[in-house]
Structure formats: structure tokens, C-alpha cells
C-alpha atoms as a PDB file:
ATOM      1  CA  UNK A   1      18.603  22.851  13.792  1.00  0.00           C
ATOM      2  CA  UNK A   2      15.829  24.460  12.384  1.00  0.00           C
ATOM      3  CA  UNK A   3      13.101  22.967  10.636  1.00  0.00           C
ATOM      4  CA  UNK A   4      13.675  24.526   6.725  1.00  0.00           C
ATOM      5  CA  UNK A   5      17.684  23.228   7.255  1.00  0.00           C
ATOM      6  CA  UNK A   6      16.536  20.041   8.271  1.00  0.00           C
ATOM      7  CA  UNK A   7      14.491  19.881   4.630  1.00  0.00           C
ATOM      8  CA  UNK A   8      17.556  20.672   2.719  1.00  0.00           C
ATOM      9  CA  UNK A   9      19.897  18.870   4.414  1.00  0.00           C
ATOM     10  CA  UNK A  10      17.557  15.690   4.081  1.00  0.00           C
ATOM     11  CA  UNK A  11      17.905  16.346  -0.182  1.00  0.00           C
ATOM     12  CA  UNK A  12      21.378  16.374  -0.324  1.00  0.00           C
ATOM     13  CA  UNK A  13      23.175  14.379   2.384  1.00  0.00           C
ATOM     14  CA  UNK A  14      22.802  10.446   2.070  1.00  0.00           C
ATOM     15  CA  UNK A  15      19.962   8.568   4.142  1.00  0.00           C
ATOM     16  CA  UNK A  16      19.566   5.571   5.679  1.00  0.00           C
ATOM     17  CA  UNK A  17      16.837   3.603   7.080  1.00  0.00           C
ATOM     18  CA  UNK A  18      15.193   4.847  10.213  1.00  0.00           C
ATOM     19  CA  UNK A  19      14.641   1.782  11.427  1.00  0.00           C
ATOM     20  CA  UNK A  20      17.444  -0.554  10.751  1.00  0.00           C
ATOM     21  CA  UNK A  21      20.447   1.948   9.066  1.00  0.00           C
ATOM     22  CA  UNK A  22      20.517   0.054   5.969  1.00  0.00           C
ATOM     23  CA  UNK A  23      21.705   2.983   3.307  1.00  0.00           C
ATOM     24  CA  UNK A  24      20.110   4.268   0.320  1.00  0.00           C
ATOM     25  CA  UNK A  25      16.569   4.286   1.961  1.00  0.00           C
ATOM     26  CA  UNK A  26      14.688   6.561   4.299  1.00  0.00           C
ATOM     27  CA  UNK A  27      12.602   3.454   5.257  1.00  0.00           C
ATOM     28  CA  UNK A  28      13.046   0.330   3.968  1.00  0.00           C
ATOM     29  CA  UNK A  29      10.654  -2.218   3.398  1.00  0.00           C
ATOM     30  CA  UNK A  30      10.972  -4.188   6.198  1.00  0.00           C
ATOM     31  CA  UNK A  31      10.499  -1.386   8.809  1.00  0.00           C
ATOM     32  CA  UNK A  32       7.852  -0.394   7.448  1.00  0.00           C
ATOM     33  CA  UNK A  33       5.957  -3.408   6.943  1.00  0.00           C
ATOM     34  CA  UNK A  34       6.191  -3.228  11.416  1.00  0.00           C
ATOM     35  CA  UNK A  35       4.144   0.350  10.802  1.00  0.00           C
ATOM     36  CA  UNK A  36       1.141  -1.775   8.572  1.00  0.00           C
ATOM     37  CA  UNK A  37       0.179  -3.784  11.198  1.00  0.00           C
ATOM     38  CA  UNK A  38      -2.912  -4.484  12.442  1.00  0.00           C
ATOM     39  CA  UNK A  39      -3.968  -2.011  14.303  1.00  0.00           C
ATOM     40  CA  UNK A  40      -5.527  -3.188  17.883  1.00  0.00           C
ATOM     41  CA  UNK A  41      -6.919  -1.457  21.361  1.00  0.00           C
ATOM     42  CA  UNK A  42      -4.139  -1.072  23.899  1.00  0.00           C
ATOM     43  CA  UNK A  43      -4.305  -0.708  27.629  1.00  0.00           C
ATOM     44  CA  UNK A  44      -1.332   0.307  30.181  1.00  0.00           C
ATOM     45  CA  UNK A  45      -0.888  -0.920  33.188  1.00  0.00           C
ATOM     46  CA  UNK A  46      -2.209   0.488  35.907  1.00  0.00           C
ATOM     47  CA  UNK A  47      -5.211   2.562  33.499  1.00  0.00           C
ATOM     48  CA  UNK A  48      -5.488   6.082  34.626  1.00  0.00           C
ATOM     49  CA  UNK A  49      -9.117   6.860  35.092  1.00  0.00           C
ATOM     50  CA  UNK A  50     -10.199   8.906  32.508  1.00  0.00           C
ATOM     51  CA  UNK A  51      -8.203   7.437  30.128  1.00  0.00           C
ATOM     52  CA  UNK A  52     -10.086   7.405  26.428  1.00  0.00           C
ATOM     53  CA  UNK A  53     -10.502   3.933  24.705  1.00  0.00           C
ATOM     54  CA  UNK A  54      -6.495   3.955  22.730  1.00  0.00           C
ATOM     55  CA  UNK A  55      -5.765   2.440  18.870  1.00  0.00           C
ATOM     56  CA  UNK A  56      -2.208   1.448  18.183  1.00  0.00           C
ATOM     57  CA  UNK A  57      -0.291  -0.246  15.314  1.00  0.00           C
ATOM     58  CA  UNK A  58       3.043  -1.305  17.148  1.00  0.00           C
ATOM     59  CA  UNK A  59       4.378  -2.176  20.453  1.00  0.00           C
ATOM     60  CA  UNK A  60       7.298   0.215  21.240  1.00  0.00           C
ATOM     61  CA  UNK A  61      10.615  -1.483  20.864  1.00  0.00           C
ATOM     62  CA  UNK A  62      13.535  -2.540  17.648  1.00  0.00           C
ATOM     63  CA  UNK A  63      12.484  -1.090  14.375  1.00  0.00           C
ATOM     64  CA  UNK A  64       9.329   1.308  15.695  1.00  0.00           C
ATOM     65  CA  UNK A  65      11.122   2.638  18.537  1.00  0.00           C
ATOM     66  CA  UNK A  66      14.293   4.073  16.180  1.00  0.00           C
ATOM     67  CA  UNK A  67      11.738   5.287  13.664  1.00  0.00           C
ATOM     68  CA  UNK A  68       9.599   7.612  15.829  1.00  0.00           C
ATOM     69  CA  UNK A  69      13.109   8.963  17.351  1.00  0.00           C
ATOM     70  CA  UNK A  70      14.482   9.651  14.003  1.00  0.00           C
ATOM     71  CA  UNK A  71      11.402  11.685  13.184  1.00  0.00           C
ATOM     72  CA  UNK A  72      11.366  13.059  16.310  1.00  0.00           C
ATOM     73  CA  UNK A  73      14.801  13.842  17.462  1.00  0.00           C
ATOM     74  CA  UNK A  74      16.526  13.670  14.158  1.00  0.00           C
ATOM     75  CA  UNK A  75      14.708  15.425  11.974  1.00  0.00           C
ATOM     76  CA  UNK A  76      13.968  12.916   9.652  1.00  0.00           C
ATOM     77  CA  UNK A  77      11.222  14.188   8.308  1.00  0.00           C
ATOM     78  CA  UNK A  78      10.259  12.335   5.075  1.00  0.00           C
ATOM     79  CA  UNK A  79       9.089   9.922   8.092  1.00  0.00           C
ATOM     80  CA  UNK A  80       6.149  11.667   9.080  1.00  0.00           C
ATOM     81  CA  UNK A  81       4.321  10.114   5.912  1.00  0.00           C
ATOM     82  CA  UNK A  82       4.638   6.674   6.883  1.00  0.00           C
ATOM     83  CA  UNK A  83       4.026   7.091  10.526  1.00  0.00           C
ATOM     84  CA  UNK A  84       1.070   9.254   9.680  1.00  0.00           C
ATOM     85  CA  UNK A  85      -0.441   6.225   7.836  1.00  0.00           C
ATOM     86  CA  UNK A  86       0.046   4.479  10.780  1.00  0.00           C
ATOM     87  CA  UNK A  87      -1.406   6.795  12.795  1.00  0.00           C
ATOM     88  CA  UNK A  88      -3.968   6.751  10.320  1.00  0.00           C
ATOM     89  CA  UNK A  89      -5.285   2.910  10.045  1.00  0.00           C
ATOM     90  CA  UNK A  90      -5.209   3.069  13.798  1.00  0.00           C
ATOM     91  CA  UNK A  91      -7.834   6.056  13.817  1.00  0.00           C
ATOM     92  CA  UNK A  92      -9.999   4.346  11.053  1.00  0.00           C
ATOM     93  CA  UNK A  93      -9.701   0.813  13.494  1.00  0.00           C
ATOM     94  CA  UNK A  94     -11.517   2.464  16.362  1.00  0.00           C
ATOM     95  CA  UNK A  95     -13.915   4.773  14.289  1.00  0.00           C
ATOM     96  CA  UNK A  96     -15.473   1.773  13.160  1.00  0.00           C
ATOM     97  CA  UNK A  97     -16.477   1.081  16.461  1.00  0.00           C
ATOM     98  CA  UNK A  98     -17.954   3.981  17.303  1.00  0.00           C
ATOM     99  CA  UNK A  99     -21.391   6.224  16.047  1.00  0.00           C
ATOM    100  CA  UNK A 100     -21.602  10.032  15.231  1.00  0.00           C
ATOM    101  CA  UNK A 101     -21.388  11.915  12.067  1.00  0.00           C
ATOM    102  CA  UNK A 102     -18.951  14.631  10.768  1.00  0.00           C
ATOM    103  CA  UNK A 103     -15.502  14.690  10.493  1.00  0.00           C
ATOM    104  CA  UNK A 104     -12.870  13.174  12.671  1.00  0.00           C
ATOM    105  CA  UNK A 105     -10.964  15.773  14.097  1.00  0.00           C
ATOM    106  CA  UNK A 106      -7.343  14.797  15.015  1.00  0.00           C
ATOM    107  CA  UNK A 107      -6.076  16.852  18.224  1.00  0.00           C
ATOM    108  CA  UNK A 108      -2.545  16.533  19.109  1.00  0.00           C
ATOM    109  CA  UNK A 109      -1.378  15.998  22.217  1.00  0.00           C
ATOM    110  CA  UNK A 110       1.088  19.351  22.570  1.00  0.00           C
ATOM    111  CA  UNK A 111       4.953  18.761  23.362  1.00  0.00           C
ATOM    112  CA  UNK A 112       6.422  21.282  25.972  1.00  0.00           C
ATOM    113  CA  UNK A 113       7.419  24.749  23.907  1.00  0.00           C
ATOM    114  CA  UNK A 114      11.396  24.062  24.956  1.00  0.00           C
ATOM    115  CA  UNK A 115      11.004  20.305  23.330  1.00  0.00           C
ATOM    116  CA  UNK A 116       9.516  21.709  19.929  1.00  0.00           C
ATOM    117  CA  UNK A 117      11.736  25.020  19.799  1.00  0.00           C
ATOM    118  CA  UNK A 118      15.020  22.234  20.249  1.00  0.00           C
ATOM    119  CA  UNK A 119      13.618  19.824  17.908  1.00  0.00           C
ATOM    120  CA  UNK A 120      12.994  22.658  15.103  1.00  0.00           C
ATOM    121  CA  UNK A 121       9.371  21.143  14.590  1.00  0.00           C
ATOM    122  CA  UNK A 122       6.106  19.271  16.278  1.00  0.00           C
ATOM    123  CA  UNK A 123       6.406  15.630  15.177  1.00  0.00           C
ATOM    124  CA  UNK A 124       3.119  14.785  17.027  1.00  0.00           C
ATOM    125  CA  UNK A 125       1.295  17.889  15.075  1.00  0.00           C
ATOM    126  CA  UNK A 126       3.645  16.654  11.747  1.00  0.00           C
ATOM    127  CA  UNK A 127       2.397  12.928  11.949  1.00  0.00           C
ATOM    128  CA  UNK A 128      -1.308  14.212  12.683  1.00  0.00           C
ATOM    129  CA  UNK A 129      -1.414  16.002   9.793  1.00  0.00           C
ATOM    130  CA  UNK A 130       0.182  12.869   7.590  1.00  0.00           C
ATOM    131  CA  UNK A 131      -2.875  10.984   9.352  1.00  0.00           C
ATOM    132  CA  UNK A 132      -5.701  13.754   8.109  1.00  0.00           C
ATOM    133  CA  UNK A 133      -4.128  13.886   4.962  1.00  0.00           C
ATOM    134  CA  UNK A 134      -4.559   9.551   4.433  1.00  0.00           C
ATOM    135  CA  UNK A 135      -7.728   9.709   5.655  1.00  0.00           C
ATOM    136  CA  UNK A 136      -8.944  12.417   3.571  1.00  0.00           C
ATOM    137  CA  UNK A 137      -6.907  10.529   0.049  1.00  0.00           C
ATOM    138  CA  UNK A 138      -9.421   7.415   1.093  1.00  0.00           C
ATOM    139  CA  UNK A 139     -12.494   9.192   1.758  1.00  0.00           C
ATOM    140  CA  UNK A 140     -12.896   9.689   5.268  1.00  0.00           C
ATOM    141  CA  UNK A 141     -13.235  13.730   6.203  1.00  0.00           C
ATOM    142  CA  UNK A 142     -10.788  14.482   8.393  1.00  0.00           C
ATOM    143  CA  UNK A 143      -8.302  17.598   9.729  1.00  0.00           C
ATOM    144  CA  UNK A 144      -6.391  18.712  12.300  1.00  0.00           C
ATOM    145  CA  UNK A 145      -7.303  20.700  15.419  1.00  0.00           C
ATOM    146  CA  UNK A 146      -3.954  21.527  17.155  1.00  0.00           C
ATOM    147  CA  UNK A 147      -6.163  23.269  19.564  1.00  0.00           C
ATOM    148  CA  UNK A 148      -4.564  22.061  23.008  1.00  0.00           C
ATOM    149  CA  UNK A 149      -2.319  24.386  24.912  1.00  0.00           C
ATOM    150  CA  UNK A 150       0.301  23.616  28.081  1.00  0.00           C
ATOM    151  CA  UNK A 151      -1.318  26.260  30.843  1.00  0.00           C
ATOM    152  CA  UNK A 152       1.799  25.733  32.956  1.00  0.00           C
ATOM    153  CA  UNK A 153       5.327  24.592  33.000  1.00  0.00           C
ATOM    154  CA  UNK A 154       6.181  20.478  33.569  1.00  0.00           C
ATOM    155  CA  UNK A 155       8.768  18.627  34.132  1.00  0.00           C
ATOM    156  CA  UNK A 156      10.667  16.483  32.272  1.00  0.00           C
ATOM    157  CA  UNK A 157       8.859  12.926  32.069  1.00  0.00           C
ATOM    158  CA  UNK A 158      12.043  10.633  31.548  1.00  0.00           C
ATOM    159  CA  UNK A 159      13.000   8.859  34.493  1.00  0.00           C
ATOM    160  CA  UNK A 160       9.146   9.394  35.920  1.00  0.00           C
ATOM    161  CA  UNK A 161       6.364   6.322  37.262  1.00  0.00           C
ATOM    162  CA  UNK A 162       2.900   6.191  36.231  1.00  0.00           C
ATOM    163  CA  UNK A 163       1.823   8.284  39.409  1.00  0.00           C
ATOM    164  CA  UNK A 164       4.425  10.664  39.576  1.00  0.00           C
ATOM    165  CA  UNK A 165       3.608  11.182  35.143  1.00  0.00           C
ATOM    166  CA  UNK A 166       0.033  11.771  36.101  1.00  0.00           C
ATOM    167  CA  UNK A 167       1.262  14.117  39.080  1.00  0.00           C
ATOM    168  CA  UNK A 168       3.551  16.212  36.774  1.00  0.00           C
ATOM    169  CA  UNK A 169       0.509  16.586  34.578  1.00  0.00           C
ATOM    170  CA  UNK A 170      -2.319  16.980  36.335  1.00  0.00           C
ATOM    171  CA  UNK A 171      -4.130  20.479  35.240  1.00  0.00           C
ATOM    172  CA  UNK A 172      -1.415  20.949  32.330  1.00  0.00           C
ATOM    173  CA  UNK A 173      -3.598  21.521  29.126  1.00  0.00           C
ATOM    174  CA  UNK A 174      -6.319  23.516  28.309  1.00  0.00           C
ATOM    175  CA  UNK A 175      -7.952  24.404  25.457  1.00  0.00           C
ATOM    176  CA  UNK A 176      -7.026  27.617  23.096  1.00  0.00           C
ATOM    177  CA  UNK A 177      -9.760  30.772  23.064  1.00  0.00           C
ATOM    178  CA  UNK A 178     -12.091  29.322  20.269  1.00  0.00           C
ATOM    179  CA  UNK A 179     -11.335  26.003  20.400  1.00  0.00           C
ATOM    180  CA  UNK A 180     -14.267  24.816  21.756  1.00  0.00           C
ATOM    181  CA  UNK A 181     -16.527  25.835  19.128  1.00  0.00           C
ATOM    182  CA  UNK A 182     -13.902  23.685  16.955  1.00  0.00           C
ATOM    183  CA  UNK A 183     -14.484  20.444  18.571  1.00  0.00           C
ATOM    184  CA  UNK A 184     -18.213  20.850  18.379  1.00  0.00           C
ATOM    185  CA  UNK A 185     -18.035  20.296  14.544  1.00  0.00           C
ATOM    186  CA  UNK A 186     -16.917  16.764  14.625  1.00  0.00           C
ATOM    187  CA  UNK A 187     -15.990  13.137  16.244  1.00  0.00           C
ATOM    188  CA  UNK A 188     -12.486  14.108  18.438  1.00  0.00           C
ATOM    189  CA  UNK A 189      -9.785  11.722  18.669  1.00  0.00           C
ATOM    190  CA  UNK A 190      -6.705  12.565  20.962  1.00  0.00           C
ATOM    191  CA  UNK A 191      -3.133  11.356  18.807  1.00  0.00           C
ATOM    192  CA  UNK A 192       0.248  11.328  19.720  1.00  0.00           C
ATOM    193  CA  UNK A 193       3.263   9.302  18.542  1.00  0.00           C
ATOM    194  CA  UNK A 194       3.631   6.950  21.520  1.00  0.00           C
ATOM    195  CA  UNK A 195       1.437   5.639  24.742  1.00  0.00           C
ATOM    196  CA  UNK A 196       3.867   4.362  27.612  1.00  0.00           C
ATOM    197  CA  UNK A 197       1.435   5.383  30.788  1.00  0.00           C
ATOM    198  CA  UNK A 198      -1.598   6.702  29.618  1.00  0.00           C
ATOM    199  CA  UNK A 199      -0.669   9.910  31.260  1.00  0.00           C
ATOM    200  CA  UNK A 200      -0.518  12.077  28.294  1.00  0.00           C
ATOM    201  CA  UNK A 201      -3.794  11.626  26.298  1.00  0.00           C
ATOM    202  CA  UNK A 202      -5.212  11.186  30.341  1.00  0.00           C
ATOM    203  CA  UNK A 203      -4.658  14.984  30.761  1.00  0.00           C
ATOM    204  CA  UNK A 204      -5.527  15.830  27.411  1.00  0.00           C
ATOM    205  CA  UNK A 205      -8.868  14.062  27.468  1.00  0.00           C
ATOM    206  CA  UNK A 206      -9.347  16.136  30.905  1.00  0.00           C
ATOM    207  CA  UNK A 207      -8.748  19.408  28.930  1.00  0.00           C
ATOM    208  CA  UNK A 208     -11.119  18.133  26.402  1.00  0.00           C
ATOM    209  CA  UNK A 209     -14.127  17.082  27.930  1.00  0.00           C
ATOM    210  CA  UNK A 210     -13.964  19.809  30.300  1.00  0.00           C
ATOM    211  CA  UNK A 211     -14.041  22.676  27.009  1.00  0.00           C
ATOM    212  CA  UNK A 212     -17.197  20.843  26.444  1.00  0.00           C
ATOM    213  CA  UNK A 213     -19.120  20.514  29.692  1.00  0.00           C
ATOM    214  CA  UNK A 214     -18.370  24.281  29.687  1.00  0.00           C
ATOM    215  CA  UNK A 215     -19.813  24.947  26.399  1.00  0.00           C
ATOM    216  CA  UNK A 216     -22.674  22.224  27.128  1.00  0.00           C
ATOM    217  CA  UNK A 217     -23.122  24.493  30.189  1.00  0.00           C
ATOM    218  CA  UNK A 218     -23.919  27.668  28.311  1.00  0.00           C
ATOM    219  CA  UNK A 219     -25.380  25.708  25.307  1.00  0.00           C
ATOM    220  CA  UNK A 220     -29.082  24.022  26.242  1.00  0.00           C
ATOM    221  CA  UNK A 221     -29.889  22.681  23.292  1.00  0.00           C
ATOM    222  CA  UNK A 222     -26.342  20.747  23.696  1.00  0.00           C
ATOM    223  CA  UNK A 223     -25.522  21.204  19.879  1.00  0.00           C
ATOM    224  CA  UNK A 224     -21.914  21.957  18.861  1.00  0.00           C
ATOM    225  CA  UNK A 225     -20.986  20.526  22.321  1.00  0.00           C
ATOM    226  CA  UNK A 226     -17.850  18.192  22.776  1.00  0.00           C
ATOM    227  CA  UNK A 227     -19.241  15.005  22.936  1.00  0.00           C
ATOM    228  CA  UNK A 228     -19.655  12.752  25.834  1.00  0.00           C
ATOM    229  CA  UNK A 229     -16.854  11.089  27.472  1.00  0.00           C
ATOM    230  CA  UNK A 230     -17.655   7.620  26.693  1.00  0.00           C
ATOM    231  CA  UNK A 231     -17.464   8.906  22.905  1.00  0.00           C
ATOM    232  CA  UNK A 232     -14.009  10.020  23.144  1.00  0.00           C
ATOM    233  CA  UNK A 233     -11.213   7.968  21.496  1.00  0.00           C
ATOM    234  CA  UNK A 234      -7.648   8.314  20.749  1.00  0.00           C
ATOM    235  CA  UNK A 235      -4.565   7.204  18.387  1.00  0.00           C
ATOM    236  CA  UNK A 236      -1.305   6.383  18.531  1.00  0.00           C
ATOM    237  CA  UNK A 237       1.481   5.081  16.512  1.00  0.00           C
ATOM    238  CA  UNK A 238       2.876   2.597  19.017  1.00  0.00           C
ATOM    239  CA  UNK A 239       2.332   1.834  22.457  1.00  0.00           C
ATOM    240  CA  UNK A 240       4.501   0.018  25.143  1.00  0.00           C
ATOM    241  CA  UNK A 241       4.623  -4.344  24.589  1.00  0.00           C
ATOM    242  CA  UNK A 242       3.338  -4.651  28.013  1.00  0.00           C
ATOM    243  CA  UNK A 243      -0.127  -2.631  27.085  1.00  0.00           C
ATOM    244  CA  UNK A 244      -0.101  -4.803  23.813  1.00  0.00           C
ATOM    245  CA  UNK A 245      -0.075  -8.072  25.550  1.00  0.00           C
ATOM    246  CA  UNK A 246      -3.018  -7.568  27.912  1.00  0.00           C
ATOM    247  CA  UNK A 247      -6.076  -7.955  25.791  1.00  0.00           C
ATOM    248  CA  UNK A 248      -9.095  -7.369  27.653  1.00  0.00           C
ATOM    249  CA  UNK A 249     -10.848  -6.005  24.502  1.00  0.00           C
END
């Protein structure tokens, strides 16, 4: 279905909770008090190296789980808003452990072309932009760089382990012709809707930091560069219970 059907449909036909069904509402109360938690830094288990210090809001499971699937696989799009301010306070939670000036610049982590051309849209790119757009309302300068690009095919990840994720991805994502001067003009944070192994935003923090050790390389002065790895952070809406429960903060 495409994405401008999905919009109409969404006016006229009768809604109901994302998280819990109850009618009338397109998220009640309830679910989305689960979306203002507290956001806190989550680990899976094993940790890919290379894995970017990760904010999240929710473990993955009940109310959260049905949400980001309703946005995601059923077009419910009026969710975006409320997942984006999650997205959001999780962001803002780990900038404010961090230095650097400029803007925060919000890269999605890219869904497979086949996934977004059956879905009708990019949820992760949709909820990033909800997140930009709540920073921005509460004065923190922030946009979207949907600069990241899938260099080759991969396989489905359902049904995958932790190894065999970071196999299927290894060497994925790159980033886009001019992107690199983009992330020079800012503090990057890696986002995506949901952290289960760490292989995801692993890959993408690959493509990332290796856009700006090759602009560092042709840069002496260093400025505009991508900066260094130990800088690099990342968001997401919720993250498995398991990655929750082991605090090592």
C-alpha cells in the first residue's frame, strides 16, 4: 500500500490503539506513558566491537513491541510523532554526556530497498525526522542526514544469531557521494527504531567512521572531519529486556 493511501485511509477508517487495540485512539494514554520513560544506556549481549555507546527508552516487548510494528508494518503513521519523541529524549539523555558543538545530526540506519518499497515508507527515516523535529521545538539544533546507503544485497535478518547478523552485514553500508562533508558539520548519532544485537548501528558506525578517516586523510587540519570514534553515539526507541537488565553503566 502506498504511502499517500495509507494517509487517507488513516482519516477515514476507525483507529485503535497501537499498543493495546482499545478503539477510538491511535495511542492511548497508557501506551504511551511506556514511550516517556526514562531513557537509559543499553548493552546486548555479546557487544559487537565497534559498537557506539546506545540510548533507549523501552525494553522491546507488550505495548512497545505492537507500537513500532504498527508504524512499521501497518502503516500507522500518526505514530511516528510519539515514537519520534521517544527517540528524541533518548538522543538528548546521551548528548548530555558528551562534548562538541553544532548540531546533532540524526543518521538513520537504512532498511533494505525491498523492505521500504513493501512497507510504502522508511519508518526509521519517518521517526528520525519526528526526533529532529522535538528537538528543534525545545531548542536543541538538530536534522536529519539520511546519508547511509546499502552497497550490497543482505539477507533477511529474522531467524539470524548475533554472529551470523554481524556476518550478513559486514561491509553493507557506505556513505552517499557528499555525505561526508555532511557529517563534518555536526555531533552524529546513529538511530533506528529497535536494538536486538547491536549488529545494525555496528555496521553503520563502520560506514561512518570510515567516511571520516577518509576525509581526515585528505583533510590535515582535521576540520569538518567525522569525529572520533569514542565520540560517536546512537538512539533508539527500544531495545531488547535482556540489554536493559545488564547495567554496567
Amino acid at each position: 500500500m502506498s504511502a499517500w493511501w495509507r494517509e487517507i485511509t488513516g482519516l477515514v477508517l476507525p483507529v485503535a490503539c497501537g499498543g493495546c487495540g482499545r478503539p477510538r485512539t491511535e495511542l492511548c494514554e497508557t501506551c504511551a506513558a511506556v514511550l516517556e520513560a526514562a531513557p537509559r544506556r543499553v548493552r546486548p549481549t555479546p557487544e559487537p566491537a565497534g559498537l557506539p555507546l546506545v540510548y533507549a527508552v523501552a525494553p522491546y516487548g507488550s505495548a512497545v513491541r505492537a507500537v513500532l510494528l504498527a508504524h512499521k508494518e501497518r502503516g500507522a503513521l500518526g505514530l511516528a510523532g510519539p515514537l519520534g519523541g521517544a527517540l528524541a529524549a533518548a538522543v538528548r539523555a546521551g548528548a548530555g554526556c558528551t562534548g562538541g558543538t553544532g548540531p546533532l545530526l540524526l543518521v538513520p540506519v537504512p532498511s533494505a530497498r525491498r523492505a521500504t518499497a513493501a512497507r510504502g515508507h522508511d519508518p526509521t527515516r519517518r521517526i528520525a525526522l519526528a526526533a529532529a523535529a522535538v528537538l528543534r521545538r525545545s531548542g536543541t539544533p538538530a536534522r536529519v542526514l539520511a546519508v547511509l546507503r546499502q552497497r550490497r544485497a543482505v539477507a533477511d535478518q529474522a531467524g539470524l544469531g548475533a554472529r551470523e547478523r554481524q556476518a550478513n552485514l559486514a561491509g553493507a553500508l557506505d556513505v552517499a557521494v557528499g555525505g561526508r562533508d555532511l557529517l563534518g558539520g555536526g555531533r552524529v548519532w546513529l538511530v533506528d527504531d529497535l536494538l536486538t544485537t547491536g549488529a545494525s548501528l555496528t555496521e553503520a558506525a563502520r560506514a561512518v567512521r570510515a567516511a571520516g578517516g577518509a576525509q581526515q586523510a585528505g583533510n590535515a587540519s582535521g576540520q569538518g572531519a567525522v569525529r572520533s570514534p569514542a565520540s560517536l553515539r546512537a538512539a533508539v526507541v527500544a531495545a531488547s529486556p535482556s540489554a536493559f537488565e545488564i547495567n554496567r553503566n
